[in-house]
PDB file of N, CA and C in Angstrom:
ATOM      1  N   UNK A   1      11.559  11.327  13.267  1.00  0.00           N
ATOM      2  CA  UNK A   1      10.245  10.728  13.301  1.00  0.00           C
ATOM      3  C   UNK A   1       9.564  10.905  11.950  1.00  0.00           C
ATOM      4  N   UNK A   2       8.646   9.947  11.245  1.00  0.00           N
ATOM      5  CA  UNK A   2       7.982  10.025   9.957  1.00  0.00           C
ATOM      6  C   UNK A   2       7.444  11.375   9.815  1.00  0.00           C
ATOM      7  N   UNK A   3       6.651  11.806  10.738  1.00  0.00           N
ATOM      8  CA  UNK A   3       6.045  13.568  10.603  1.00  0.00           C
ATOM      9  C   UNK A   3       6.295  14.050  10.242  1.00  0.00           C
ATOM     10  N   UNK A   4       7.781  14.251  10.618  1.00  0.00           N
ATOM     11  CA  UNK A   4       8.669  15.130  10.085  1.00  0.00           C
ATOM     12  C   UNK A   4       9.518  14.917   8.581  1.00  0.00           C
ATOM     13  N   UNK A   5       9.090  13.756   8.336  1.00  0.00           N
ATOM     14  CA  UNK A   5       9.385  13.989   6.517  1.00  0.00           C
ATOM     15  C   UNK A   5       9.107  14.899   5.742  1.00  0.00           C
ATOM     16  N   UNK A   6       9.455  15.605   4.582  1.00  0.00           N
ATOM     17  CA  UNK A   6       8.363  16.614   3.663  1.00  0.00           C
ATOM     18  C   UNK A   6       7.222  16.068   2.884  1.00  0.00           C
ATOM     19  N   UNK A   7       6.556  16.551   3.280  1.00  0.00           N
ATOM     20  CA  UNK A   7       5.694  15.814   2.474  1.00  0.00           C
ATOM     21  C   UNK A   7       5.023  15.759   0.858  1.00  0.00           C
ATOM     22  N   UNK A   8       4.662  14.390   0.353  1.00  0.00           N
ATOM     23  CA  UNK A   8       4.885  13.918  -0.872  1.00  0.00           C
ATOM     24  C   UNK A   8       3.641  13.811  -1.348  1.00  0.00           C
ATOM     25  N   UNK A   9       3.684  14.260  -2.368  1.00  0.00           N
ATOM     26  CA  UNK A   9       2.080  14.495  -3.470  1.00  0.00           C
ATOM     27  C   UNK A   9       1.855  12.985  -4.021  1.00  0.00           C
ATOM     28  N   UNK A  10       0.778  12.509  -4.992  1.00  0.00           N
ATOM     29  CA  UNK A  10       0.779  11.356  -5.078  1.00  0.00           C
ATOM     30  C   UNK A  10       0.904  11.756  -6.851  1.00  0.00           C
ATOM     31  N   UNK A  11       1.794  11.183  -7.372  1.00  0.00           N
ATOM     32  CA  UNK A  11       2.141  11.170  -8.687  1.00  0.00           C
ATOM     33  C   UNK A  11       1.121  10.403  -9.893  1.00  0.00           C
ATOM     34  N   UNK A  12       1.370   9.350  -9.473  1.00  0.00           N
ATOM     35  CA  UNK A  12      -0.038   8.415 -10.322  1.00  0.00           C
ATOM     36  C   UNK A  12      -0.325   6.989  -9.388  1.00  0.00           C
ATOM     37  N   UNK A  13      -1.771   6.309  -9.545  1.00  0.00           N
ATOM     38  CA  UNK A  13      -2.099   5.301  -9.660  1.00  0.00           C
ATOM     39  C   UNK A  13      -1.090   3.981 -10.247  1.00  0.00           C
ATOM     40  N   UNK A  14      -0.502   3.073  -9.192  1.00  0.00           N
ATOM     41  CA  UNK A  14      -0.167   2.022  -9.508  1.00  0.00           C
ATOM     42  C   UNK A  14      -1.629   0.436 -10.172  1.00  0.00           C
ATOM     43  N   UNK A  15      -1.205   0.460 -11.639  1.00  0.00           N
ATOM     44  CA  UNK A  15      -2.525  -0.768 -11.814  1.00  0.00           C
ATOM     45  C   UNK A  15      -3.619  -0.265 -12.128  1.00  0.00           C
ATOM     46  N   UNK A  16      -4.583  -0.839 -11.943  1.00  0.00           N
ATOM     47  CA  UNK A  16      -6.072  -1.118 -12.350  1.00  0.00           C
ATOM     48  C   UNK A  16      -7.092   0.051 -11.302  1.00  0.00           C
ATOM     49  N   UNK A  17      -7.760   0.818 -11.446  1.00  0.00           N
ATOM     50  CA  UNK A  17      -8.742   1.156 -10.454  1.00  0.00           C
ATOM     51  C   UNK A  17      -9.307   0.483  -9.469  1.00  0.00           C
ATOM     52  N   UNK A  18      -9.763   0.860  -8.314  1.00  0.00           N
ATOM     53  CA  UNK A  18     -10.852  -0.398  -7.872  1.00  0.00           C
ATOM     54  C   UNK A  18     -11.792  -0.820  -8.809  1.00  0.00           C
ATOM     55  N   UNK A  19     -12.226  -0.091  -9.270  1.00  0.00           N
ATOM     56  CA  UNK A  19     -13.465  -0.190 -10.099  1.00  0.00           C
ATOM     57  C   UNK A  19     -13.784  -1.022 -11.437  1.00  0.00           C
ATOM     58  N   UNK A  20     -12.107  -0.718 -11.970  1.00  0.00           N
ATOM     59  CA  UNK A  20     -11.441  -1.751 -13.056  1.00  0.00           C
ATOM     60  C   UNK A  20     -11.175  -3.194 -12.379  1.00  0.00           C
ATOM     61  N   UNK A  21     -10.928  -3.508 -11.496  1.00  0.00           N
ATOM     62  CA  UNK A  21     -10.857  -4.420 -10.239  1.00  0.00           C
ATOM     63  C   UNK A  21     -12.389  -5.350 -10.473  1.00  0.00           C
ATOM     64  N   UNK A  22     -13.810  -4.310 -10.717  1.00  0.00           N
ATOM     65  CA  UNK A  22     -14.735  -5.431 -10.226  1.00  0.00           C
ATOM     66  C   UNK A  22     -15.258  -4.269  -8.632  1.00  0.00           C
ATOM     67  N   UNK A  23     -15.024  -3.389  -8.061  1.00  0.00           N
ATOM     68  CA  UNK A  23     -15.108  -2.693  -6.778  1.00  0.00           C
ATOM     69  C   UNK A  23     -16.383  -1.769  -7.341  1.00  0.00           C
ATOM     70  N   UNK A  24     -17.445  -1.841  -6.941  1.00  0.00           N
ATOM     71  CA  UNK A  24     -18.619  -1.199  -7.732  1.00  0.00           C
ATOM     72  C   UNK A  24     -18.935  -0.479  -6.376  1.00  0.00           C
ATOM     73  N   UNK A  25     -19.055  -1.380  -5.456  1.00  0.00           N
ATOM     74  CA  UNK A  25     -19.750  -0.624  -3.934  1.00  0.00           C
ATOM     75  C   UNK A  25     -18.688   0.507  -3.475  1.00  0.00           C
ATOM     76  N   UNK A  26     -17.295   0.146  -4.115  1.00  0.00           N
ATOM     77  CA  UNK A  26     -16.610   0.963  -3.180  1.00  0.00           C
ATOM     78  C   UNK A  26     -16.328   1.150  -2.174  1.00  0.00           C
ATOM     79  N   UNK A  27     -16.553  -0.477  -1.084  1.00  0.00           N
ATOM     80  CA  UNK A  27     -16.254  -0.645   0.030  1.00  0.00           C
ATOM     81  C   UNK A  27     -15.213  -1.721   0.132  1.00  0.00           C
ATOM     82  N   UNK A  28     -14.665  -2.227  -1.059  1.00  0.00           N
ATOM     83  CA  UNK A  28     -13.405  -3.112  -1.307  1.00  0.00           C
ATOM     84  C   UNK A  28     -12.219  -2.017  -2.238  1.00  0.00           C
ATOM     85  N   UNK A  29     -11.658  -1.378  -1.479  1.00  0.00           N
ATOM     86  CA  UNK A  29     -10.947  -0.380  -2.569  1.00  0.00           C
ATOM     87  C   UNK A  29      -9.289  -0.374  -2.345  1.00  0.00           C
ATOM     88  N   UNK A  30      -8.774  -1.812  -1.955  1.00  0.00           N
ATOM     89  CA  UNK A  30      -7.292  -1.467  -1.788  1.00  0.00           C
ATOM     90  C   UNK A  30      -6.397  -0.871  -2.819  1.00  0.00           C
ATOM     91  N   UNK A  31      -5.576  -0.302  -3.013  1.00  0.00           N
ATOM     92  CA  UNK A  31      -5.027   0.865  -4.096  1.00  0.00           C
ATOM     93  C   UNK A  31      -3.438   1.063  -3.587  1.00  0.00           C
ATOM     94  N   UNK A  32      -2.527   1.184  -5.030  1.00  0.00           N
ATOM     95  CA  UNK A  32      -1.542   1.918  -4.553  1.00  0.00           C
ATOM     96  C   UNK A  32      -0.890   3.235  -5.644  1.00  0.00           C
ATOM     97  N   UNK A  33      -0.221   3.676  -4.643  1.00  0.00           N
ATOM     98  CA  UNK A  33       0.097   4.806  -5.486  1.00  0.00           C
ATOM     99  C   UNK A  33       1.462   5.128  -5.690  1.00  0.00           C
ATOM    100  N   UNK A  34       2.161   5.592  -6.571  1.00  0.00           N
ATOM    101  CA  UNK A  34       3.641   6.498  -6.402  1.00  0.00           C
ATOM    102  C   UNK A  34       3.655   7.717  -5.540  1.00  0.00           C
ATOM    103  N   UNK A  35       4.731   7.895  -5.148  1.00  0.00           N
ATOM    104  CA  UNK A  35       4.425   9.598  -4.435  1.00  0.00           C
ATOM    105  C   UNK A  35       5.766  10.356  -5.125  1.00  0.00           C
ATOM    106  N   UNK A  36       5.428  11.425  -5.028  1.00  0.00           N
ATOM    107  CA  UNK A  36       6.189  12.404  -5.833  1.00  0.00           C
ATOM    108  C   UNK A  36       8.198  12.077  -4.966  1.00  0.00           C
ATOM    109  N   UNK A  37       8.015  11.978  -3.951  1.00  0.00           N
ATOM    110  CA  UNK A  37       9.337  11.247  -3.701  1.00  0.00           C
ATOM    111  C   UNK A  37      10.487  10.089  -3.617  1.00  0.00           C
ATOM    112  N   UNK A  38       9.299   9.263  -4.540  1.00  0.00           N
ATOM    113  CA  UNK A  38       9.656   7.947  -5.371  1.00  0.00           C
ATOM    114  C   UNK A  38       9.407   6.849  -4.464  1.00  0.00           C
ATOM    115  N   UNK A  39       8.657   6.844  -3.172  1.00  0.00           N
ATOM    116  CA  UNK A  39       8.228   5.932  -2.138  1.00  0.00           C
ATOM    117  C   UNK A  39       6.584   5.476  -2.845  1.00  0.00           C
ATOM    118  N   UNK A  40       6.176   4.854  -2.192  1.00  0.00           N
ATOM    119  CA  UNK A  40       4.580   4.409  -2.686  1.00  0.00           C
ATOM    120  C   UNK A  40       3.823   4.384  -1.149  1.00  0.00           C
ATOM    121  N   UNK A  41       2.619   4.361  -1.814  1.00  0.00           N
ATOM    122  CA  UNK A  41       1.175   4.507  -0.574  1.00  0.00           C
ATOM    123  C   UNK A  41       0.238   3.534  -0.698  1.00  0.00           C
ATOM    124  N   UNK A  42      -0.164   2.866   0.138  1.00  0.00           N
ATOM    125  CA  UNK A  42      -1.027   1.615  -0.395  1.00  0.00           C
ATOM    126  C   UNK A  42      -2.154   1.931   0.916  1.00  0.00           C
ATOM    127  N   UNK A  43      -3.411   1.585   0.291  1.00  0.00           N
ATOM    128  CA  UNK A  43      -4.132   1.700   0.468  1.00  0.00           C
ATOM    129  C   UNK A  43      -4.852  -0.033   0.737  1.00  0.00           C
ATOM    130  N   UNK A  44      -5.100  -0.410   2.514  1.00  0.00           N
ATOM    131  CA  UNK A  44      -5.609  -1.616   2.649  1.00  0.00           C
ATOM    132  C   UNK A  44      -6.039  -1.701   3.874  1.00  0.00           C
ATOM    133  N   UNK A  45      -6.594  -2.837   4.513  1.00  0.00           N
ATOM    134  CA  UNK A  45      -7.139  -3.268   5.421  1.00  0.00           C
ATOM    135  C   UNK A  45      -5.348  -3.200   6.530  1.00  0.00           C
ATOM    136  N   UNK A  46      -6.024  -2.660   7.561  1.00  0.00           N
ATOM    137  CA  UNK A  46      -5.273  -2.374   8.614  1.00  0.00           C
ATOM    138  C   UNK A  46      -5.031  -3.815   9.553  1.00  0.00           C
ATOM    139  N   UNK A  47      -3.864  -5.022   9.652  1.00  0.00           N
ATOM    140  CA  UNK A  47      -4.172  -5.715   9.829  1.00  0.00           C
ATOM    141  C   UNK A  47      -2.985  -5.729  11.088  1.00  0.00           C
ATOM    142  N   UNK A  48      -2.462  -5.119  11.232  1.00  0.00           N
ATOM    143  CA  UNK A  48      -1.316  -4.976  12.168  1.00  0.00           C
ATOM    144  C   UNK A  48      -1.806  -6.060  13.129  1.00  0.00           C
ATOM    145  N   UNK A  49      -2.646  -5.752  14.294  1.00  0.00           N
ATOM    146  CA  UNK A  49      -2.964  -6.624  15.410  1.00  0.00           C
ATOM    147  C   UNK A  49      -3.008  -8.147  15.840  1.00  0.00           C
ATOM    148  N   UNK A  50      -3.507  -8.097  14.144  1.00  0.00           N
ATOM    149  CA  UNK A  50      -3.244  -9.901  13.726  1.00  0.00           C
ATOM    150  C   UNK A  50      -2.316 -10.557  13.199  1.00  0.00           C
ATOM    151  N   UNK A  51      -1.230  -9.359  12.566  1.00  0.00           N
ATOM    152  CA  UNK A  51      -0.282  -9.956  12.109  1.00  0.00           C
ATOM    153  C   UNK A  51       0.935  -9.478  12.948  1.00  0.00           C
ATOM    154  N   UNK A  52       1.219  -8.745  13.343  1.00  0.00           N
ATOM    155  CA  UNK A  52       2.741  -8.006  14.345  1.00  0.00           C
ATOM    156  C   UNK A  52       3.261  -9.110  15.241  1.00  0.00           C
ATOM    157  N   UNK A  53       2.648 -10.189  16.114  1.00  0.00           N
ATOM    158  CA  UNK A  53       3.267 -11.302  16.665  1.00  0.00           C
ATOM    159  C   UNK A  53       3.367 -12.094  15.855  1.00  0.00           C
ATOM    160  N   UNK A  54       3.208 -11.911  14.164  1.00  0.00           N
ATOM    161  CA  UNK A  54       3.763 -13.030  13.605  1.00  0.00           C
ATOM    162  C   UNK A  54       4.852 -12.731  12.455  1.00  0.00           C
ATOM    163  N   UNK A  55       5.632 -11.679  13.066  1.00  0.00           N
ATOM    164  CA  UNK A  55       6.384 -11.318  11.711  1.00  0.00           C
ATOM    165  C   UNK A  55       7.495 -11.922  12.231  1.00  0.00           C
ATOM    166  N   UNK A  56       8.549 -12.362  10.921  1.00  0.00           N
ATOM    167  CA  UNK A  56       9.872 -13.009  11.490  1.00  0.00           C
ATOM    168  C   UNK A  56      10.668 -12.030  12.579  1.00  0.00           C
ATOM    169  N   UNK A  57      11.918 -13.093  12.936  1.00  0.00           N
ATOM    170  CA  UNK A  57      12.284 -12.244  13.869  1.00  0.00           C
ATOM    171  C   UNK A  57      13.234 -11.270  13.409  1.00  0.00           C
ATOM    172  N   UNK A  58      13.793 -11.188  12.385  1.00  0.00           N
ATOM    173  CA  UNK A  58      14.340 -10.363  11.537  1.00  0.00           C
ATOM    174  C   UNK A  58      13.714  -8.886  10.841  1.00  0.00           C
ATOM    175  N   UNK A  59      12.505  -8.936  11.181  1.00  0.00           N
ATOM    176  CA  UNK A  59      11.383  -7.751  10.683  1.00  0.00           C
ATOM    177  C   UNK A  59      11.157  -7.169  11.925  1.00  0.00           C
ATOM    178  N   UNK A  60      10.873  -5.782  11.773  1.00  0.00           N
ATOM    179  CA  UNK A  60      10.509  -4.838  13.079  1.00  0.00           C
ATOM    180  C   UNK A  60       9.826  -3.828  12.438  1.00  0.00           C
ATOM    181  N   UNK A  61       8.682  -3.365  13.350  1.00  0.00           N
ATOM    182  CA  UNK A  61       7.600  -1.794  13.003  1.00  0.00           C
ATOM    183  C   UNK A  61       7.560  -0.954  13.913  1.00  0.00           C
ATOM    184  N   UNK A  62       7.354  -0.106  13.501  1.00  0.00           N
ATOM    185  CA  UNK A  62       7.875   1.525  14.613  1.00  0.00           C
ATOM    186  C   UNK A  62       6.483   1.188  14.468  1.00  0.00           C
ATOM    187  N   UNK A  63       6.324   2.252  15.863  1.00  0.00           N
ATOM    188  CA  UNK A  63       4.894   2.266  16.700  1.00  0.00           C
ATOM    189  C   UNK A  63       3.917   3.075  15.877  1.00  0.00           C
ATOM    190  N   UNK A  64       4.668   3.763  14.666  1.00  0.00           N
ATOM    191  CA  UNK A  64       3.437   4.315  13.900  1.00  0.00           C
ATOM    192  C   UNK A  64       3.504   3.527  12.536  1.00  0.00           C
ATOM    193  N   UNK A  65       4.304   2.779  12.509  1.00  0.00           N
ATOM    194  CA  UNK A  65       3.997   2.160  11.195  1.00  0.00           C
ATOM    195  C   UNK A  65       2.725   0.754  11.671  1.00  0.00           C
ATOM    196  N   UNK A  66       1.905   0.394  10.703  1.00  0.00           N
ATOM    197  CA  UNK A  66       0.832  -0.739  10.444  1.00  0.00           C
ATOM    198  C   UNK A  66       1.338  -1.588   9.629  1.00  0.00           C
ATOM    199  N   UNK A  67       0.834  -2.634   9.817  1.00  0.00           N
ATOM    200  CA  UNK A  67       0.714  -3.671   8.391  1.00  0.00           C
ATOM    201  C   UNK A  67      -0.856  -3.575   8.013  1.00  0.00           C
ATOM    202  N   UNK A  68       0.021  -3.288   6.514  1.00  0.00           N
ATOM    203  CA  UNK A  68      -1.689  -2.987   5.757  1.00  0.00           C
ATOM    204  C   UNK A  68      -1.831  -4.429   4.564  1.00  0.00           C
ATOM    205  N   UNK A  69      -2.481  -4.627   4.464  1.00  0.00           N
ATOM    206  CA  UNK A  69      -3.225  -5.795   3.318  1.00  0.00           C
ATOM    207  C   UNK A  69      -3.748  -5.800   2.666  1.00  0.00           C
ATOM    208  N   UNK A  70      -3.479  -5.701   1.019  1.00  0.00           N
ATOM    209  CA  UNK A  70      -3.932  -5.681  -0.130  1.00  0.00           C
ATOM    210  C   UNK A  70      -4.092  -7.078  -0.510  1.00  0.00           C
ATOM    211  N   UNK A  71      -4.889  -6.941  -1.454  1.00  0.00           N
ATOM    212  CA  UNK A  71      -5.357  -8.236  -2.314  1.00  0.00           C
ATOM    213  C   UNK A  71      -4.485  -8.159  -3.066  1.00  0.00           C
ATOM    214  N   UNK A  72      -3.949 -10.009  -3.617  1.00  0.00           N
ATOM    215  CA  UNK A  72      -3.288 -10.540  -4.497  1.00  0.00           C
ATOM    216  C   UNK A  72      -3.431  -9.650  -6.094  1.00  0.00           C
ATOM    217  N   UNK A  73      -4.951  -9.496  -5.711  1.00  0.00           N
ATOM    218  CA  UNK A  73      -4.594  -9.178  -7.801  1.00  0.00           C
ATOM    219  C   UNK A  73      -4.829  -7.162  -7.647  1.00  0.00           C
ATOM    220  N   UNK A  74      -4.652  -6.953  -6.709  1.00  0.00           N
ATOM    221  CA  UNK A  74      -4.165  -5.812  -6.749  1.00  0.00           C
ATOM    222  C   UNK A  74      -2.705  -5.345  -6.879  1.00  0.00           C
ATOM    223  N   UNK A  75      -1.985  -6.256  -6.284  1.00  0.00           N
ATOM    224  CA  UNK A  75      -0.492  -6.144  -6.121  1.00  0.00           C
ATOM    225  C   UNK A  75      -0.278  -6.538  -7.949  1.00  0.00           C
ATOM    226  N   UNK A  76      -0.932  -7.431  -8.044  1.00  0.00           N
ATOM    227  CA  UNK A  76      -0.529  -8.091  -9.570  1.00  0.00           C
ATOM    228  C   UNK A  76      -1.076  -7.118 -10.805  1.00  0.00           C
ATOM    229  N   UNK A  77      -1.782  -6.607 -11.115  1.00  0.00           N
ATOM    230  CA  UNK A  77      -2.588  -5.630 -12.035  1.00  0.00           C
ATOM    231  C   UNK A  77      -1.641  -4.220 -11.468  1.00  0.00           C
ATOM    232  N   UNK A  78      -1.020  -4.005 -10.262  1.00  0.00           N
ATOM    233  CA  UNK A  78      -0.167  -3.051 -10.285  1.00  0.00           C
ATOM    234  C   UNK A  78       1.264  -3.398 -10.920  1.00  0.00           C
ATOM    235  N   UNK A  79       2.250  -4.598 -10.790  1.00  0.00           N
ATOM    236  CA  UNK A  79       3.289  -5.038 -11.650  1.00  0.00           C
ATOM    237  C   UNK A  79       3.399  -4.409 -12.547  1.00  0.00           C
ATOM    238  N   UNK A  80       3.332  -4.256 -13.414  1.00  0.00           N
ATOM    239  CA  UNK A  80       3.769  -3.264 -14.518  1.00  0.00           C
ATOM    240  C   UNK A  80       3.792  -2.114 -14.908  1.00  0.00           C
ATOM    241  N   UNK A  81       3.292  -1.476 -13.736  1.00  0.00           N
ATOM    242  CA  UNK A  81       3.452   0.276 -13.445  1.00  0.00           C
ATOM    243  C   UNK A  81       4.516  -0.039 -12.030  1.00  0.00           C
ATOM    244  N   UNK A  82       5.253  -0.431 -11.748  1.00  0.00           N
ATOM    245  CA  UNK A  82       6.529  -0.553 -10.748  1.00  0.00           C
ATOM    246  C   UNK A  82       7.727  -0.763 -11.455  1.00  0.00           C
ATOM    247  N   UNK A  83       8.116   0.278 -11.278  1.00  0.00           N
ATOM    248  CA  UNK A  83       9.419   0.321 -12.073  1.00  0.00           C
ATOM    249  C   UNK A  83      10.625  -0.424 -11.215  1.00  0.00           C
ATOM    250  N   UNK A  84      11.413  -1.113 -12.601  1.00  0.00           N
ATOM    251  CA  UNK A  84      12.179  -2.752 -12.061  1.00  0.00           C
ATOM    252  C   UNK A  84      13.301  -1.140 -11.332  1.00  0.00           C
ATOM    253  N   UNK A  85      13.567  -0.500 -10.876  1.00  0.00           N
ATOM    254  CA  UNK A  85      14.607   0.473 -10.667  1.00  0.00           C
ATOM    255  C   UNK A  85      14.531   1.911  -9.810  1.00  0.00           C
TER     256      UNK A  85
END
């Protein structure tokens, strides 16, 4: 079960800040991160409910995983801190 992974520190910021973003209120703050075990953490709107009956039928989520949703130019302003490897 995921719990039971060890758990992973967050290494650095993938991209731009929110704040570098344009995020002043700090209530638009999707984000991602590296983790010290070479996986990443993203930080977004929890959208599972609306999206889980629409994933192909080839895709599947364990009951604790979500679909989370970041903005386009978050994913994009992160690109070049993702290593091609």
């Amino acid at each position: 079960m995921y719990s039971e992974l060890p758990a992973a520190r967050i290494v650095r910021r993938l991209g731009d800040s929110p704040r570098q973003r344009g995020s002043l209120s700090g209530e638009t703050c999707p984000d991602l991160f590296e983790l010290s075990d070479g996986s990443f953490a993203v930080i977004g709107t929890d959208r599972t409910d609306e999206l889980d009956a629409m994933l192909p039928a080839d895709a599947a989520r364990a009951d604790y995983e979500r679909i989370v949703v970041i903005t386009r130019d978050t994913l994009l302003r992160a690109k070049r801190d993702i290593p091609d490897a």
